[in-house]
C-alpha atoms as a PDB file:
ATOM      1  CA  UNK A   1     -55.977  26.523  56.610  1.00  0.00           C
ATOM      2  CA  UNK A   2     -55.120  25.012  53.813  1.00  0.00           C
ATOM      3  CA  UNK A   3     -54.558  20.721  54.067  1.00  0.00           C
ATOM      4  CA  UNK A   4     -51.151  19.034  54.320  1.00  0.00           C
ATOM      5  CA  UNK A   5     -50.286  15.118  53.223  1.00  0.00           C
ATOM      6  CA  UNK A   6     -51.019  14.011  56.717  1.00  0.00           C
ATOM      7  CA  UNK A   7     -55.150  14.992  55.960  1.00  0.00           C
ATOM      8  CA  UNK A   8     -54.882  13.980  52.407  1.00  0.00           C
ATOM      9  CA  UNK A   9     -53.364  10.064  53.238  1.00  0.00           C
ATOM     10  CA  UNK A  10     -55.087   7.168  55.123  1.00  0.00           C
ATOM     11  CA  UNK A  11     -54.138   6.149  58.115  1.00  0.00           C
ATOM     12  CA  UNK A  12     -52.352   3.092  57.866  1.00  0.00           C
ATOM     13  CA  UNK A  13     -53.020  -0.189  59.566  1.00  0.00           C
ATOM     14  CA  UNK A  14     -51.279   0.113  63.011  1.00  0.00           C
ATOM     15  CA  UNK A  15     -48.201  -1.839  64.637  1.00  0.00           C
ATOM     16  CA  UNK A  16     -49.124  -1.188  67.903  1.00  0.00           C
ATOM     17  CA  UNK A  17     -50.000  -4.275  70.377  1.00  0.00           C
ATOM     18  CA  UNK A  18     -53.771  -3.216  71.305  1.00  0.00           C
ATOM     19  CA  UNK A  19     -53.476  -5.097  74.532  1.00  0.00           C
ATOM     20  CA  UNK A  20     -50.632  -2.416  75.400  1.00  0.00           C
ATOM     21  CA  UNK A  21     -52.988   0.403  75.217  1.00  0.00           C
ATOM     22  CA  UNK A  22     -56.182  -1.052  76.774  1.00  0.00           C
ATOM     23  CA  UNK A  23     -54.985  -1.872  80.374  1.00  0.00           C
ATOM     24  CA  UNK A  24     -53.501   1.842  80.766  1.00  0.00           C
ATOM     25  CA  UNK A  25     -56.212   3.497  79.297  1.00  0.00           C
ATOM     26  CA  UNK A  26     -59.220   1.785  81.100  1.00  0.00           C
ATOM     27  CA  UNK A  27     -57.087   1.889  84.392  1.00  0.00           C
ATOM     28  CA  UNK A  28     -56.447   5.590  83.939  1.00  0.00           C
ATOM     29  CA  UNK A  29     -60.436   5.908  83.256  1.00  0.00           C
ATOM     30  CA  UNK A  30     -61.120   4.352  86.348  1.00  0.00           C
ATOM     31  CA  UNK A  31     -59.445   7.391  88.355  1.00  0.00           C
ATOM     32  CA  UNK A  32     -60.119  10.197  86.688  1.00  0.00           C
ATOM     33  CA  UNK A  33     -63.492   9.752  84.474  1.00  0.00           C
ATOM     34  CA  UNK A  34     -66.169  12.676  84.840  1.00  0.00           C
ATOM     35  CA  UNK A  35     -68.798  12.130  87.203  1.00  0.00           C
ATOM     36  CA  UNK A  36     -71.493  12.748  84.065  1.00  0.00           C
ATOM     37  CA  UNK A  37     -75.201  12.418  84.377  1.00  0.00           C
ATOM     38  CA  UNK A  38     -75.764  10.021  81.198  1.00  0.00           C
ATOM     39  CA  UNK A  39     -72.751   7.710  82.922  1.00  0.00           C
ATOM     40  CA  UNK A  40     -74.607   6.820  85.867  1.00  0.00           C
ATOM     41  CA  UNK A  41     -76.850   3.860  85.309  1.00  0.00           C
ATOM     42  CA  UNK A  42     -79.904   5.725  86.307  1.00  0.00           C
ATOM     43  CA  UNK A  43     -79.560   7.433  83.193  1.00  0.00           C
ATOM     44  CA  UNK A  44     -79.764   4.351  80.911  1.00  0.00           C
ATOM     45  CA  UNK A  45     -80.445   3.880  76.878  1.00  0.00           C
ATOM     46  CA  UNK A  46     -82.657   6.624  76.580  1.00  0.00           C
ATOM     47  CA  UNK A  47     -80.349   8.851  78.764  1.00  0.00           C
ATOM     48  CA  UNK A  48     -77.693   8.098  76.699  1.00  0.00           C
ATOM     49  CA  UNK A  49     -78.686   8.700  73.761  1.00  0.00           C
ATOM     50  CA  UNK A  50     -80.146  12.110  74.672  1.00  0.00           C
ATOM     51  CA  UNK A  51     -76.583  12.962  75.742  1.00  0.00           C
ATOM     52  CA  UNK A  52     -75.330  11.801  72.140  1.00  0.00           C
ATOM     53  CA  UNK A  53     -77.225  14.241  70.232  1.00  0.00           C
ATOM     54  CA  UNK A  54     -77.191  17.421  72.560  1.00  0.00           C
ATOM     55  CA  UNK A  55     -73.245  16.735  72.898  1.00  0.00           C
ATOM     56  CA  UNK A  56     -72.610  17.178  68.707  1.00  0.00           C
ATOM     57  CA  UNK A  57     -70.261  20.330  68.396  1.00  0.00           C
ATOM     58  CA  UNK A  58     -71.485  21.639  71.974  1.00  0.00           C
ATOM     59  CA  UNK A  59     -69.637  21.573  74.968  1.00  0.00           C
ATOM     60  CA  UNK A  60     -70.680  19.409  77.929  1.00  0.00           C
ATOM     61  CA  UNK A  61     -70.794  22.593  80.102  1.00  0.00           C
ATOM     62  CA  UNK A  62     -73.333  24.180  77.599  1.00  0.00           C
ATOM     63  CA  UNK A  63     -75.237  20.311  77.735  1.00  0.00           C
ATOM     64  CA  UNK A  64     -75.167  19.938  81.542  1.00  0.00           C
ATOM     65  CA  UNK A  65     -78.395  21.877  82.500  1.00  0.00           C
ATOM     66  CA  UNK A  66     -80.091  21.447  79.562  1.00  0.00           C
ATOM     67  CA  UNK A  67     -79.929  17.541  79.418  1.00  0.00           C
ATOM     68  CA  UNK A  68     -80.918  16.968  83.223  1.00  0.00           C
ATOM     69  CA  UNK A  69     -83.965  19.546  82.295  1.00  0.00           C
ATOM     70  CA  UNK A  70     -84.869  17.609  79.414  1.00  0.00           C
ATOM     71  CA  UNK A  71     -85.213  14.037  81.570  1.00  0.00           C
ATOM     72  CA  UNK A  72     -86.873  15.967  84.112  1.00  0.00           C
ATOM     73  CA  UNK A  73     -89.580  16.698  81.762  1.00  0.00           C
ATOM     74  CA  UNK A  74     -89.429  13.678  79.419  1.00  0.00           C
ATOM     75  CA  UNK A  75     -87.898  11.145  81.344  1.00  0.00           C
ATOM     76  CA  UNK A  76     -88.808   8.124  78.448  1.00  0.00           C
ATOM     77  CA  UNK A  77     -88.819   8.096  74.936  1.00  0.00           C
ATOM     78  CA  UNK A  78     -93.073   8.092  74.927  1.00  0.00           C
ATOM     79  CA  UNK A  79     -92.938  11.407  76.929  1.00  0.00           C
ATOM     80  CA  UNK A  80     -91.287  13.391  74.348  1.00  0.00           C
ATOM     81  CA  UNK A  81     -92.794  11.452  70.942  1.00  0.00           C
ATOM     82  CA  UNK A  82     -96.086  12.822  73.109  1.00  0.00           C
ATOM     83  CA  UNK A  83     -95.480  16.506  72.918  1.00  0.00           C
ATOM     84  CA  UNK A  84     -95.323  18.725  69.606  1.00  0.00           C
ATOM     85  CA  UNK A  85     -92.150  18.723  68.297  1.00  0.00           C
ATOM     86  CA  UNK A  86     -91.776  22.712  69.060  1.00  0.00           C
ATOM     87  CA  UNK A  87     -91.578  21.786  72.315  1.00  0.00           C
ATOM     88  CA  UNK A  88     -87.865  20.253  72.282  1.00  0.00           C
ATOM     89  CA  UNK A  89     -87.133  22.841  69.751  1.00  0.00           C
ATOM     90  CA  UNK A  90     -88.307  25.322  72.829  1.00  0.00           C
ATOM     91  CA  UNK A  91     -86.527  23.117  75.344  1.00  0.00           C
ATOM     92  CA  UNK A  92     -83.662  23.165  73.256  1.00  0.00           C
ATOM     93  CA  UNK A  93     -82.937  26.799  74.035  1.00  0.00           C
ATOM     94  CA  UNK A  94     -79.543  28.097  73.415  1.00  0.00           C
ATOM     95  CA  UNK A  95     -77.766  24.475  72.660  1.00  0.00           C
ATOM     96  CA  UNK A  96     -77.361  25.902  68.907  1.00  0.00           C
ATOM     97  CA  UNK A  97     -77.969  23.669  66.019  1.00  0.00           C
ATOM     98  CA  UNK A  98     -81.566  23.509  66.846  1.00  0.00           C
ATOM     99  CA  UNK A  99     -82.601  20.575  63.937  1.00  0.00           C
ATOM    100  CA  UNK A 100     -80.816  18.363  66.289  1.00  0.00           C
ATOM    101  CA  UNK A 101     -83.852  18.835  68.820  1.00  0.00           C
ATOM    102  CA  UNK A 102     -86.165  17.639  65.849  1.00  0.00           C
ATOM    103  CA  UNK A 103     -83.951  14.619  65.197  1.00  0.00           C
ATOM    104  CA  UNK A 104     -84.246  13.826  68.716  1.00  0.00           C
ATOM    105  CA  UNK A 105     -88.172  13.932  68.576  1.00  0.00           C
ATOM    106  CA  UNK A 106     -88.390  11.994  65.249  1.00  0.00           C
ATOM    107  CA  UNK A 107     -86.239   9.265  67.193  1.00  0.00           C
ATOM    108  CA  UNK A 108     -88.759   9.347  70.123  1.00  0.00           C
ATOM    109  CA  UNK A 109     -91.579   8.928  68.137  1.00  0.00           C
ATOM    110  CA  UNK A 110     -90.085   6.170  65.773  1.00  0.00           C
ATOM    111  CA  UNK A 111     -88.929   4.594  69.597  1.00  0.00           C
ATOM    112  CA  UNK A 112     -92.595   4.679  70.967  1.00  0.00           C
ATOM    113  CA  UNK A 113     -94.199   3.358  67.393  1.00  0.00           C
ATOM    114  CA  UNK A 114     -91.910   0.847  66.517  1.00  0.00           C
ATOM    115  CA  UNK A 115     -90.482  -0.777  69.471  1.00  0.00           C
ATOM    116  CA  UNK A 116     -92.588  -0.210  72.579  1.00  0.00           C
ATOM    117  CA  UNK A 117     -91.180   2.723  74.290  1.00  0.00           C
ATOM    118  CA  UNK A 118     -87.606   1.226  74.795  1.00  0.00           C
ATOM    119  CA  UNK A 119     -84.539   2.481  73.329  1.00  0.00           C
ATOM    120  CA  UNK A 120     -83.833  -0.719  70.887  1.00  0.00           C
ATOM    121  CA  UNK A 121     -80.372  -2.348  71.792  1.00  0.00           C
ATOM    122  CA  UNK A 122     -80.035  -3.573  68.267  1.00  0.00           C
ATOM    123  CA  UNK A 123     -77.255  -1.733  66.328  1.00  0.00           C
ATOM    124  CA  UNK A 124     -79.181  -2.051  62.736  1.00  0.00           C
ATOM    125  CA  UNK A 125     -82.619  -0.768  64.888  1.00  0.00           C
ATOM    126  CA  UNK A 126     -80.767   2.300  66.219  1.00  0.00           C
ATOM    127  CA  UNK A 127     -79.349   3.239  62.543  1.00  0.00           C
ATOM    128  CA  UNK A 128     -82.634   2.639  61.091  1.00  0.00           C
ATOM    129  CA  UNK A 129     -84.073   5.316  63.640  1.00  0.00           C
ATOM    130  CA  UNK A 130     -84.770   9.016  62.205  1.00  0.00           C
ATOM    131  CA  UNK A 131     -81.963  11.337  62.856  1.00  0.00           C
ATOM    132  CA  UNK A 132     -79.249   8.408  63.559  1.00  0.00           C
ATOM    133  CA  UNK A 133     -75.998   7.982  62.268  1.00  0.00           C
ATOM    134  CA  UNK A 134     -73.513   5.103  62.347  1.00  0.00           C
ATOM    135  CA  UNK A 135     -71.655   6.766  65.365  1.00  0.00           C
ATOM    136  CA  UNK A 136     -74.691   7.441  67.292  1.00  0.00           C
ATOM    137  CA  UNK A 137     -76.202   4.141  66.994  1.00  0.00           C
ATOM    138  CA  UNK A 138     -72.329   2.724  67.719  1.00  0.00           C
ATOM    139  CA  UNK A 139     -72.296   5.185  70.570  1.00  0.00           C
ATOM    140  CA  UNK A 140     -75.885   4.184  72.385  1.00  0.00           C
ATOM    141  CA  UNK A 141     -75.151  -0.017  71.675  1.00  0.00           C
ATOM    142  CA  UNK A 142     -72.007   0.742  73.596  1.00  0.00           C
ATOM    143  CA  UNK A 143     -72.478   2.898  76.855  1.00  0.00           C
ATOM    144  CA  UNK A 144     -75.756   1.636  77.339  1.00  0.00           C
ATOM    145  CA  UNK A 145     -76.147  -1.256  76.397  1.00  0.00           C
ATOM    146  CA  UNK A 146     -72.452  -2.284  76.917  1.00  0.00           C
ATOM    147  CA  UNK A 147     -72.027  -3.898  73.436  1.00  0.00           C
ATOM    148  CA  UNK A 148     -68.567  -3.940  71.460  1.00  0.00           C
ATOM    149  CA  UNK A 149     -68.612  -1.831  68.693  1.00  0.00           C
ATOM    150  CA  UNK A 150     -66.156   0.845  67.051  1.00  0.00           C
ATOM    151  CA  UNK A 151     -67.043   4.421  68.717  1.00  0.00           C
ATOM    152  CA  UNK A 152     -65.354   6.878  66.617  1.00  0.00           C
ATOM    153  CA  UNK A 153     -65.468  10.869  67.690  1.00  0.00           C
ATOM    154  CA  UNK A 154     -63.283  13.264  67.185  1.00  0.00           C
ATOM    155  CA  UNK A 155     -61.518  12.095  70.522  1.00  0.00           C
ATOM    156  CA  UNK A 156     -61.015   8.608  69.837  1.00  0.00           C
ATOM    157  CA  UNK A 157     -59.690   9.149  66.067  1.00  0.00           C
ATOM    158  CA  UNK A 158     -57.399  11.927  67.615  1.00  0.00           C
ATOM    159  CA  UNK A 159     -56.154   9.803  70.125  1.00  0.00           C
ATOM    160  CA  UNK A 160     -55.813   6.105  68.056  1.00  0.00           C
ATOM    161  CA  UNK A 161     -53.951   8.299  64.982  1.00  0.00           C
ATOM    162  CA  UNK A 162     -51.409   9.618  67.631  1.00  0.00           C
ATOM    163  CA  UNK A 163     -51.101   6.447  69.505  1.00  0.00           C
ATOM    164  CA  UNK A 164     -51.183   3.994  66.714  1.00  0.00           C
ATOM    165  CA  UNK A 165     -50.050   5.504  63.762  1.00  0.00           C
ATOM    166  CA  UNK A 166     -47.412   8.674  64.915  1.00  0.00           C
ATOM    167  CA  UNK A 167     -50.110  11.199  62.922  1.00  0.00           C
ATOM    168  CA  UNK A 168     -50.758  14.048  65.264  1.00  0.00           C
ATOM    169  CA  UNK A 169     -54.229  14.755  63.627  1.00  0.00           C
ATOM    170  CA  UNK A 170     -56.470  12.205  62.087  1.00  0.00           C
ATOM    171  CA  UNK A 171     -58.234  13.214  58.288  1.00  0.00           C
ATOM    172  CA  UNK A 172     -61.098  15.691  58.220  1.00  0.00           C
ATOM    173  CA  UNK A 173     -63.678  12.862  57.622  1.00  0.00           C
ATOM    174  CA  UNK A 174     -64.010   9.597  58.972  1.00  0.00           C
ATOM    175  CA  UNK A 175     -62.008   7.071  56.512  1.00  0.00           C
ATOM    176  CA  UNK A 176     -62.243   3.589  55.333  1.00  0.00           C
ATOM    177  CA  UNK A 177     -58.440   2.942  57.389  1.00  0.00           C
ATOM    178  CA  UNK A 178     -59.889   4.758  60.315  1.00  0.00           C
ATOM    179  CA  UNK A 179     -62.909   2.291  61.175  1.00  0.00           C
ATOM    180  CA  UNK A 180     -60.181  -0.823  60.315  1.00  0.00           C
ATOM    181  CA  UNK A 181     -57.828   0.761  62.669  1.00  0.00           C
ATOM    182  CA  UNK A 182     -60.624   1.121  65.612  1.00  0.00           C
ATOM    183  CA  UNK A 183     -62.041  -2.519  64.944  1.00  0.00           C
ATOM    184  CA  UNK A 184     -58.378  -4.158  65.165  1.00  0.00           C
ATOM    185  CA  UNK A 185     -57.824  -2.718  68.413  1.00  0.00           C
ATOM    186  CA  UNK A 186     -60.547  -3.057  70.108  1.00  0.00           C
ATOM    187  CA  UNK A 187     -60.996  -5.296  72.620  1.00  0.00           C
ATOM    188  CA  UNK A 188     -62.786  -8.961  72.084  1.00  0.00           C
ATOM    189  CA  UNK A 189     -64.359  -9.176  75.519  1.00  0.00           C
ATOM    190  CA  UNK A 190     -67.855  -6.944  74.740  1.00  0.00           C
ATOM    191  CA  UNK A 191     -68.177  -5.280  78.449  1.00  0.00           C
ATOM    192  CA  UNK A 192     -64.239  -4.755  78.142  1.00  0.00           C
ATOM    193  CA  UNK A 193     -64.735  -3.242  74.599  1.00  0.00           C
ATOM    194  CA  UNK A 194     -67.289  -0.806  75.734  1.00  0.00           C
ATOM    195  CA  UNK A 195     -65.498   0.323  78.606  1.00  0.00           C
ATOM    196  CA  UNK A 196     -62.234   1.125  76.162  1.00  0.00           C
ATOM    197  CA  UNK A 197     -64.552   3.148  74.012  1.00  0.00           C
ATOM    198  CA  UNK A 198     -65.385   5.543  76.683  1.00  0.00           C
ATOM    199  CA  UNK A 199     -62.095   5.271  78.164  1.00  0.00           C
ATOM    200  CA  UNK A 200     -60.262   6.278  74.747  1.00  0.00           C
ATOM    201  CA  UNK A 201     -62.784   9.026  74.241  1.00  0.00           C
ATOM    202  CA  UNK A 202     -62.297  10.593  77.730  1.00  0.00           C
ATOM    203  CA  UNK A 203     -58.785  10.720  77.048  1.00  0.00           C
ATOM    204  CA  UNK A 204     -59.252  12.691  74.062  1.00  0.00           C
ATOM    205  CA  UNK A 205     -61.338  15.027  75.734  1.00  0.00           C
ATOM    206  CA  UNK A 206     -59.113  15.437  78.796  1.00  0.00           C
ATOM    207  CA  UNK A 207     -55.433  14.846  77.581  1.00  0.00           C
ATOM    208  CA  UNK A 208     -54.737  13.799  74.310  1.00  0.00           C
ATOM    209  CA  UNK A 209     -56.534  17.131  72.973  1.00  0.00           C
ATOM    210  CA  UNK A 210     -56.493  18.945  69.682  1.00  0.00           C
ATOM    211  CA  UNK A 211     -53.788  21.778  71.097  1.00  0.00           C
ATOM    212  CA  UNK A 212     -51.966  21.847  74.512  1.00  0.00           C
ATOM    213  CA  UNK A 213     -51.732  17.834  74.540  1.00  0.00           C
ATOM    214  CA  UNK A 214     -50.834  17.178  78.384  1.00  0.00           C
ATOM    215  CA  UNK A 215     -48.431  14.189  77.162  1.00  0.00           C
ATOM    216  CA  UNK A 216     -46.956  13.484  81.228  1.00  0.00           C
ATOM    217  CA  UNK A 217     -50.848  13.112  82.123  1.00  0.00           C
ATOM    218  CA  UNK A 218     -51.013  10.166  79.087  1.00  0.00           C
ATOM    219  CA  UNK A 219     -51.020   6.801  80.713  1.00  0.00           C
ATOM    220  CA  UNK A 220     -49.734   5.721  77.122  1.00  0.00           C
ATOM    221  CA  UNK A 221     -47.346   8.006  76.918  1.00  0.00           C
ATOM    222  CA  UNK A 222     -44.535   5.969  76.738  1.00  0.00           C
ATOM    223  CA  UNK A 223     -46.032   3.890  74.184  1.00  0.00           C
ATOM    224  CA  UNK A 224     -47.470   6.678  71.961  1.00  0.00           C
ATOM    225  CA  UNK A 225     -46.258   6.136  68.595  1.00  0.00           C
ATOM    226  CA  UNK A 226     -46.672  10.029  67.658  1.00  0.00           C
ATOM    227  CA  UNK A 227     -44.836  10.463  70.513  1.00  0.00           C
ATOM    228  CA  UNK A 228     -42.023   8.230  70.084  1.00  0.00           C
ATOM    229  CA  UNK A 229     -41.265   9.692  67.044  1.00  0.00           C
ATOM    230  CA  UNK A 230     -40.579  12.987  68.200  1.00  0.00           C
ATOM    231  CA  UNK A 231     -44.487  14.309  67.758  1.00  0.00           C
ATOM    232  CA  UNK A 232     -43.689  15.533  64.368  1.00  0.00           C
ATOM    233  CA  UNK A 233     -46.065  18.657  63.256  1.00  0.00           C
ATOM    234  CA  UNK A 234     -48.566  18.624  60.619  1.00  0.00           C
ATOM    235  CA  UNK A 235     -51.387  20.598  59.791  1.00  0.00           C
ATOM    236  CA  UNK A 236     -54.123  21.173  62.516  1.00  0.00           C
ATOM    237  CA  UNK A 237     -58.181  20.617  62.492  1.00  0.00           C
ATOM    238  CA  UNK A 238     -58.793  24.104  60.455  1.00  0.00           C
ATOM    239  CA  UNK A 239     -60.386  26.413  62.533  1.00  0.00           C
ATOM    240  CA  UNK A 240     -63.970  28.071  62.265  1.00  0.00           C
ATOM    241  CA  UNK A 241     -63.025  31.071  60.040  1.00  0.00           C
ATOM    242  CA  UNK A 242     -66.678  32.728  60.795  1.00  0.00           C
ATOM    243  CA  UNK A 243     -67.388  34.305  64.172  1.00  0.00           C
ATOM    244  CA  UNK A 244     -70.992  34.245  65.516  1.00  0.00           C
ATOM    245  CA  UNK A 245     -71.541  37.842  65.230  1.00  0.00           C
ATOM    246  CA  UNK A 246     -73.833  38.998  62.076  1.00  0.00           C
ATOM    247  CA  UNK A 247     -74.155  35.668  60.310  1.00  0.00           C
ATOM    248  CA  UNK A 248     -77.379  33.998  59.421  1.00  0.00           C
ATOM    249  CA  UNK A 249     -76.697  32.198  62.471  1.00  0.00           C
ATOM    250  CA  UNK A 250     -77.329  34.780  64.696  1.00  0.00           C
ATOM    251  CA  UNK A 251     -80.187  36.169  62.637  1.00  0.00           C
ATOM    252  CA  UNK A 252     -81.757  32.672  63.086  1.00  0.00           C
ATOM    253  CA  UNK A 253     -81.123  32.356  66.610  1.00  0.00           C
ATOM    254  CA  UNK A 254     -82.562  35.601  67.900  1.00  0.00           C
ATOM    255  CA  UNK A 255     -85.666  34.799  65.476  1.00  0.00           C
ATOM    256  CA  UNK A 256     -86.197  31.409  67.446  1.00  0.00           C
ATOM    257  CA  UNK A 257     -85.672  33.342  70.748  1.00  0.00           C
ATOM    258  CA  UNK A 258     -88.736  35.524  70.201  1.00  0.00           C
ATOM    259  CA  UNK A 259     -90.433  31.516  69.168  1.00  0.00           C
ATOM    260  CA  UNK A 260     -89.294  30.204  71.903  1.00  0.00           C
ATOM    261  CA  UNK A 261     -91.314  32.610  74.713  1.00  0.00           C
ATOM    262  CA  UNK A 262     -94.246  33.113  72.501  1.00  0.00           C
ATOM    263  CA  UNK A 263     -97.152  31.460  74.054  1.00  0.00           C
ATOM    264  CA  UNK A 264     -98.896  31.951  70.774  1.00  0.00           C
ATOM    265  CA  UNK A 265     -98.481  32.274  66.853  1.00  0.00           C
ATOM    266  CA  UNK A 266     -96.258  35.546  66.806  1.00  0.00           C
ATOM    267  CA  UNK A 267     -96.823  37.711  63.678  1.00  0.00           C
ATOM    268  CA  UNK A 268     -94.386  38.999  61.251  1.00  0.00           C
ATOM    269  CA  UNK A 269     -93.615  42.508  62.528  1.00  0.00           C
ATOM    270  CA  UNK A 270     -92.760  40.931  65.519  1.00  0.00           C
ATOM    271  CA  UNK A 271     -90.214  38.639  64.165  1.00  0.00           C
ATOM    272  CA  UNK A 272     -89.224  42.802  62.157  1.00  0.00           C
ATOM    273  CA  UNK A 273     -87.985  43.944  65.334  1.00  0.00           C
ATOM    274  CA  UNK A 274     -85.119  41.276  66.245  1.00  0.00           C
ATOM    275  CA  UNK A 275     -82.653  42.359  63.334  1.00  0.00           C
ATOM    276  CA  UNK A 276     -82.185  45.419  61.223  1.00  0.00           C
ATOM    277  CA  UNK A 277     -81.389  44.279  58.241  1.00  0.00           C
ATOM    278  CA  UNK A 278     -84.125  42.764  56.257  1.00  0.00           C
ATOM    279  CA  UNK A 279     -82.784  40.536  53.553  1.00  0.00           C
ATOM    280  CA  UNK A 280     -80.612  38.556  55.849  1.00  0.00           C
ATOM    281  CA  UNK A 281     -84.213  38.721  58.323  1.00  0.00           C
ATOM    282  CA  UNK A 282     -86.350  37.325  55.456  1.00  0.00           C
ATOM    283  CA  UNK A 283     -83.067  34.890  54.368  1.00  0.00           C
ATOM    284  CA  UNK A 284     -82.759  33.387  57.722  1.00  0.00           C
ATOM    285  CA  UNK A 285     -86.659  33.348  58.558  1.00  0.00           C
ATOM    286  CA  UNK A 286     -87.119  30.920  55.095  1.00  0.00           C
ATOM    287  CA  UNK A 287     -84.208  28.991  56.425  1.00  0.00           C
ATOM    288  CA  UNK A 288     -85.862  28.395  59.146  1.00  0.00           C
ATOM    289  CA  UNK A 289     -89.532  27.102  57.948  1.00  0.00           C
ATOM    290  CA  UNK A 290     -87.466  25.568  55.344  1.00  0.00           C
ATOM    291  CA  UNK A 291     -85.541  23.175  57.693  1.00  0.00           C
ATOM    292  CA  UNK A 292     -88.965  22.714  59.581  1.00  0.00           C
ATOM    293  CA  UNK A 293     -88.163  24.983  62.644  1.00  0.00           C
ATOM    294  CA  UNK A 294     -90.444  27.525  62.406  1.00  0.00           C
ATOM    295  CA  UNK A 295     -94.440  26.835  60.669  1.00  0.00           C
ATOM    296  CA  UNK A 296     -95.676  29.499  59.103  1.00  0.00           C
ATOM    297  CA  UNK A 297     -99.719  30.963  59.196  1.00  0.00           C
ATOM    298  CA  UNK A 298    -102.082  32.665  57.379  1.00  0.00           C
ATOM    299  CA  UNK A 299    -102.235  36.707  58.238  1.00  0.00           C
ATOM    300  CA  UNK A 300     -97.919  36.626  58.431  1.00  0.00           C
ATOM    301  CA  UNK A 301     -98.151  34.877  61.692  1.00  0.00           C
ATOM    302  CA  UNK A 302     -95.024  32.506  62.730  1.00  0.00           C
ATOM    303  CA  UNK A 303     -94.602  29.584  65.308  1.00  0.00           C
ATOM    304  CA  UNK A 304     -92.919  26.881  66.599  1.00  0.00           C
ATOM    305  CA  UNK A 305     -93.672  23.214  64.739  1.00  0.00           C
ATOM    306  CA  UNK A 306     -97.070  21.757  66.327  1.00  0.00           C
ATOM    307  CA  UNK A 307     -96.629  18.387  64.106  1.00  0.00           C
ATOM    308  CA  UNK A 308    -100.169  19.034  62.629  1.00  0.00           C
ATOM    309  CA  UNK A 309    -101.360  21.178  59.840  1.00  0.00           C
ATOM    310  CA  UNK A 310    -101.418  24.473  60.309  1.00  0.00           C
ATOM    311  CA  UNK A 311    -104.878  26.135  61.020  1.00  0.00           C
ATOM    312  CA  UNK A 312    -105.450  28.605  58.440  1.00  0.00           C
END
């Protein structure tokens, strides 16, 4: 789809009274917030920030089983920075986006050399961690450690852009106006601050989604400024315009697949048999090793990362 004027301009600074929108939105979390695994305070920093990375672009369905798996086997930090990394990227199994498992096990080793094993509650520490970005490290300082900081996903811009500023979808990227916007209205007490970032985020999940908004379910509704104005139309997110089926994607997954059971270093005809065309094979097989997935070995001979250097 091609962009309209409501992607292309910033957001502007909003009108609306944050103390209108916290009360409503944190009461409405109260009542009707998923019962989540990485919510529970069990779960804690470590937890939490396992959640944040299997839940990029994957559904929490998809993440359900695979998270409580993954702190079943490596309940702490230490536990997985212990293993070879092709071990999350076997435990990652069908998430998708499988350099996300690697990013997790950078961050667990970085965790267990740098600061003793714990999950650092110090925002600048969890940037400076392998494989963290500003919303993660926002995201892990504020559900776990209950600290007030600016969580922006997909959700929460969707749902302060409507709210605040009557735009019905917020820019393709993350802007400059967006992050003002979220640090004017958030709240000043820190525990009350934290507790609006998850709130605001389950709405956006629940309600105040991308199509099919279920405005009589808002508890803002009436304050909405998208709303209010009549919830003029613009241009939505643009869709995925490639299906699963034949990409590199696909070629790539099925490859790791065959990985994934291998108990040992699988060799190259092997790897022949999972697709029948061989330039996208061989294209999606150097992608792999490439992005450090998959370590190649002497005699055409594939496997998983093992961290070390390859025996030859």
């Amino acid at each position: 789809m091609t962009a309209t004027h409501a992607h292309a301009s910033p957001i502007p600074d909003s009108p609306q009274d944050p103390a209108a929108l916290h009360g409503p939105v944190i009461a409405w979390f109260e009542q009707h917030a998923r019962d989540l695994p990485w919510r529970r305070p069990e779960a804690g920093a470590w937890g939490v920030m396992v959640s944040e990375f299997m839940l990029q672009q994957t559904p929490v369905a998809r993440v359900l089983p695979v998270y409580e798996q993954w702190l079943a086997r490596w309940p702490r930090p230490a536990d997985l920075a212990a293993e070879e990394p092709g071990e999350a990227v076997r435990a990652w199994g069908r998430l998708g986006y499988p350099r996300r498992a690697l990013r997790l096990h950078g961050a667990a080793q970085a965790i267990a050399e740098r600061h003793g094993g714990e999950v650092p509650s110090d925002h600048a520490q969890l940037i400076a961690l392998p494989g963290i970005g500003e919303y993660t490290a926002a995201a892990v300082a504020s559900f776990a450690y209950g600290q007030r900081h600016a969580v922006l996903d997909t959700n929460v811009r969707r749902v302060l852009a409507r709210a605040s500023t009557g735009v019905q979808y917020p820019p393709n990227a993350t802007t400059a106006a967006e992050r003002r916007l979220a640090r004017a209205l958030l709240p000043v007490e820190e525990a009350t601050a934290a507790r609006w970032a998850a709130a605001s985020m389950e709405l956006g999940a629940l309600v105040c989604t991308a199509r099919n908004e279920d405005c009589g379910r808002c508890p803002i509704a009436d304050r909405c400024a998208w709303r209010l104005a009549g919830k003029p139309a613009h241009e939505g997110p643009a869709r995925r315009g490639q299906s699963y089926a034949g990409t590199d994607r696909q070629v790539r997954g099925r490859l790791l697949a065959v990985l994934r059971e291998a108990t040992s270093p699988v060799p190259q005809a092997v790897l022949d048999t999972v697709w029948h065309e061989p330039v996208q094979r061989a294209r999606a097989l150097d992608g792999l090793v490439a992005d450090g997935l998959v370590e190649p070995l002497d005699g055409g001979r594939y496997r998983l990362p093992s961290g070390r250097p390859a025996t030859r």
